[in-house]
Protein backbone atom coordinates (compact mmCIF):
# COMPACT_ATOMS: atom_id res chain seq x y z
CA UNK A 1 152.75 52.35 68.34
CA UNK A 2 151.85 53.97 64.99
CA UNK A 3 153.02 57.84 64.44
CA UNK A 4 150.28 60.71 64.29
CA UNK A 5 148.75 60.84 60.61
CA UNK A 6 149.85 64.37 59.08
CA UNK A 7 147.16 65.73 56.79
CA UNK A 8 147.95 68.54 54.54
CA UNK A 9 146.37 71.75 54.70
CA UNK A 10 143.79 72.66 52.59
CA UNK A 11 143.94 74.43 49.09
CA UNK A 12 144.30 78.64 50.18
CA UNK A 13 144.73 77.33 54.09
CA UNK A 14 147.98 78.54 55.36
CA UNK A 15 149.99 76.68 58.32
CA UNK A 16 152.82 78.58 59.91
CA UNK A 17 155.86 76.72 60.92
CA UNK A 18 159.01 77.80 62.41
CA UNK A 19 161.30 79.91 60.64
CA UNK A 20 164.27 78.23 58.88
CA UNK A 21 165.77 80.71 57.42
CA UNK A 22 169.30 82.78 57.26
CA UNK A 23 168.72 86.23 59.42
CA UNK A 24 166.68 88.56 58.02
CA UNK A 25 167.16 90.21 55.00
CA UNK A 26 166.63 94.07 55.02
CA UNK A 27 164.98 94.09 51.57
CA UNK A 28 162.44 91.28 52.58
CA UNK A 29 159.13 91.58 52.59
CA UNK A 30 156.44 89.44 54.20
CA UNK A 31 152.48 89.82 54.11
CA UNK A 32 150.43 87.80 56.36
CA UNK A 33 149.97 84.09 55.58
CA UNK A 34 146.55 83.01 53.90
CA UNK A 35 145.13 83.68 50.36
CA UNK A 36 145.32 86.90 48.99
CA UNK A 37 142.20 89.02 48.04
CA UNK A 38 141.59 89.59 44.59
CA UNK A 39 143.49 91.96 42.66
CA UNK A 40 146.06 92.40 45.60
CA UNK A 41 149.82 91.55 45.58
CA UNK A 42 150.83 88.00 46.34
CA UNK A 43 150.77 87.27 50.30
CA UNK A 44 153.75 85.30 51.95
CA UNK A 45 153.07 81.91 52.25
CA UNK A 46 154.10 78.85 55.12
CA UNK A 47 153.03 74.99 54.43
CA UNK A 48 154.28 72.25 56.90
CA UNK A 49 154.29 68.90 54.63
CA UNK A 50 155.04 65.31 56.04
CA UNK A 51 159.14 66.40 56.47
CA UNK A 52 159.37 69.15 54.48
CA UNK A 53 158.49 73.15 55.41
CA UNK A 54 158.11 75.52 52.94
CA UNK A 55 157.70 79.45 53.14
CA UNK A 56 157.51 81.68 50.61
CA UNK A 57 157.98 85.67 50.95
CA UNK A 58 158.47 88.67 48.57
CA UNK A 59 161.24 91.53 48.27
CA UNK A 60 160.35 95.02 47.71
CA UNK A 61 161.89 94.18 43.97
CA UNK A 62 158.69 91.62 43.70
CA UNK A 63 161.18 89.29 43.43
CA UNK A 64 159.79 85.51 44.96
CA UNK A 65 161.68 83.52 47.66
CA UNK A 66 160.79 79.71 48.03
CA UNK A 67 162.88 78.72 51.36
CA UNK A 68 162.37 74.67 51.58
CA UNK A 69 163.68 72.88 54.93
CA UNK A 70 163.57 69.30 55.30
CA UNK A 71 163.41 66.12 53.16
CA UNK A 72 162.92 66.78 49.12
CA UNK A 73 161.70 63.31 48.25
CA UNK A 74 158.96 61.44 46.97
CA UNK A 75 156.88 61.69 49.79
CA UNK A 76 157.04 65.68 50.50
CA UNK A 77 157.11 66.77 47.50
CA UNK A 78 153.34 68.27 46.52
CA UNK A 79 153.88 71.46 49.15
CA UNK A 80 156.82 72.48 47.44
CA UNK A 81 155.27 71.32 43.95
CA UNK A 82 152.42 73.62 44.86
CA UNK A 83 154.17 76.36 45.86
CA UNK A 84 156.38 76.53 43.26
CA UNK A 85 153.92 76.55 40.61
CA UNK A 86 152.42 78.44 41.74
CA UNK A 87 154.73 81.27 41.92
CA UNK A 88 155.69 81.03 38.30
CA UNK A 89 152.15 81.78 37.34
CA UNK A 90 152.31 84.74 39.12
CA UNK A 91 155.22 85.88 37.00
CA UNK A 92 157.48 87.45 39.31
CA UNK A 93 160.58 89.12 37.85
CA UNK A 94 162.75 86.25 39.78
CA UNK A 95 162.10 83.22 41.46
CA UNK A 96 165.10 81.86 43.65
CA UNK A 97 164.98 78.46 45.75
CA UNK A 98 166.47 78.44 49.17
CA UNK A 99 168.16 74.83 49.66
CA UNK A 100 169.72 75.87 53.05
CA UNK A 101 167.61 74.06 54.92
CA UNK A 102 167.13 70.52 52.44
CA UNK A 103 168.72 67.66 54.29
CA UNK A 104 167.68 65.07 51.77
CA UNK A 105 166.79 65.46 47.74
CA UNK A 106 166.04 62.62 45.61
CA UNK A 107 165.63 62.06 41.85
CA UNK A 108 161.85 63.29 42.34
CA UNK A 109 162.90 66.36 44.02
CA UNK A 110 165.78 67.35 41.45
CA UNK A 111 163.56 66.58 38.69
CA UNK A 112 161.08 69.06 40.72
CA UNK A 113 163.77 71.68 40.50
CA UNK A 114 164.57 70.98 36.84
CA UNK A 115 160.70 71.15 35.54
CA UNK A 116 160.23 74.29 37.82
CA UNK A 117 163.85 75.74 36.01
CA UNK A 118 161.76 74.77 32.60
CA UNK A 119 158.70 75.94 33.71
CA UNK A 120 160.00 79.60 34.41
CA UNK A 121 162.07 79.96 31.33
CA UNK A 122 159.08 79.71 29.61
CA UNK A 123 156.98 82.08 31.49
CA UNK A 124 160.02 84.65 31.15
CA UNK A 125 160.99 84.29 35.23
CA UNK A 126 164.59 84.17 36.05
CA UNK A 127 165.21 80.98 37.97
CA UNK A 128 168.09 80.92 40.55
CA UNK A 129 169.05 78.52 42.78
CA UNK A 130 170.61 79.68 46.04
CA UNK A 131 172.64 78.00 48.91
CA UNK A 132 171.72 74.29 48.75
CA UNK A 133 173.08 72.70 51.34
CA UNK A 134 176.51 70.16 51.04
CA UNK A 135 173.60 67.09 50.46
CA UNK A 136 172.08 69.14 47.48
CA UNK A 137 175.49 70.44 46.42
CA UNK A 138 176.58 66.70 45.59
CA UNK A 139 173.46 65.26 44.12
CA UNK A 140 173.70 68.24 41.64
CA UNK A 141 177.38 68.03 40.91
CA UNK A 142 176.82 63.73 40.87
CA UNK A 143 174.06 64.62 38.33
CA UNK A 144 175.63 67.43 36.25
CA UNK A 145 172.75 69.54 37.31
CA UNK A 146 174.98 72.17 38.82
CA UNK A 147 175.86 72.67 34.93
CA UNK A 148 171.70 73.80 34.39
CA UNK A 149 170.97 75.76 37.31
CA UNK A 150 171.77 79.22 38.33
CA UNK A 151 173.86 78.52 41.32
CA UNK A 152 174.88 80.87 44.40
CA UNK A 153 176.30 80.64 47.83
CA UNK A 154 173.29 82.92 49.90
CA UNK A 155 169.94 83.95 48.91
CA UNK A 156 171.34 87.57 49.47
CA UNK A 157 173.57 86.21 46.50
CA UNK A 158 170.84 85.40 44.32
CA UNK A 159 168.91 88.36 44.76
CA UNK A 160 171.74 90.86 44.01
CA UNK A 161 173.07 89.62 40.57
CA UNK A 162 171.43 91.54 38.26
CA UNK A 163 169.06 89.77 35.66
């Protein structure tokens, strides 16, 4: 018996999946899912991709939260791709990564991480990286990545370091 096909949502079509996430975070900030109307501030965003979930929310700082759950590989990678492009050209004053929830990476998805790092340098967005889970933790210590990337332990973590 062959599995269900999983299509991806459309461009500006948001899905909402179940909340992977630590508990909440007082400073957090979450708009309804779906595009946002012109000239507004950016809504909170949830895409389900083949075995990866990704949800995106906002502090009251305007700081950006990308929390991925699931497999960071080859074949999940365009929601997070997506989503993480697109927050740096929105220019937030910080853009952290939630790795909590990643049970796999591979080379595709660190490189991901890396052009993303890259990518907000140049657009002047501080780029953390915050609790990635004992998987991630060794494929960026294997890879000397843990060397490039903003590390730290909790999102909360991540948000409260001053830039």
């Amino acid at each position: 018996m062959m599995p269900a096909e999983k299509t991806m949502p459309a461009e500006n079509e948001s899905v909402t999946v179940p909340s992977t996430t630590a508990p909440s975070d007082p400073s957090r900030t979450e708009a309804p899912p779906g595009p946002a109307p012109a000239g507004s501030e950016p809504t909170g965003l949830d895409v389900a991709g083949l075995d990866l979930a990704v949800r995106t929310w906002y502090t009251d700082t305007r700081a950006a939260v990308c929390t991925l759950a699931g497999d960071l590989d080859i074949e999940t990678l365009e929601p997070a791709r997506s989503a993480l492009d697109g927050l740096v050209e929105q220019h937030p004053p910080l853009l952290v990564v939630d790795l909590a929830g990643v049970d796999f990476c591979d080379s595709s998805g660190l490189n991901l991480l890396l052009q993303t790092r890259m990518a907000a340098v140049s657009a002047d967005v501080e780029f953390r990286l915050a609790a990635p889970s004992v998987t991630v933790q060794r494929l960026l210590e294997l890879t000397c990545a843990d060397t490039v990337f903003s590390l730290h332990p909790t999102v909360g973590a991540a948000l409260a370091v001053p830039r």
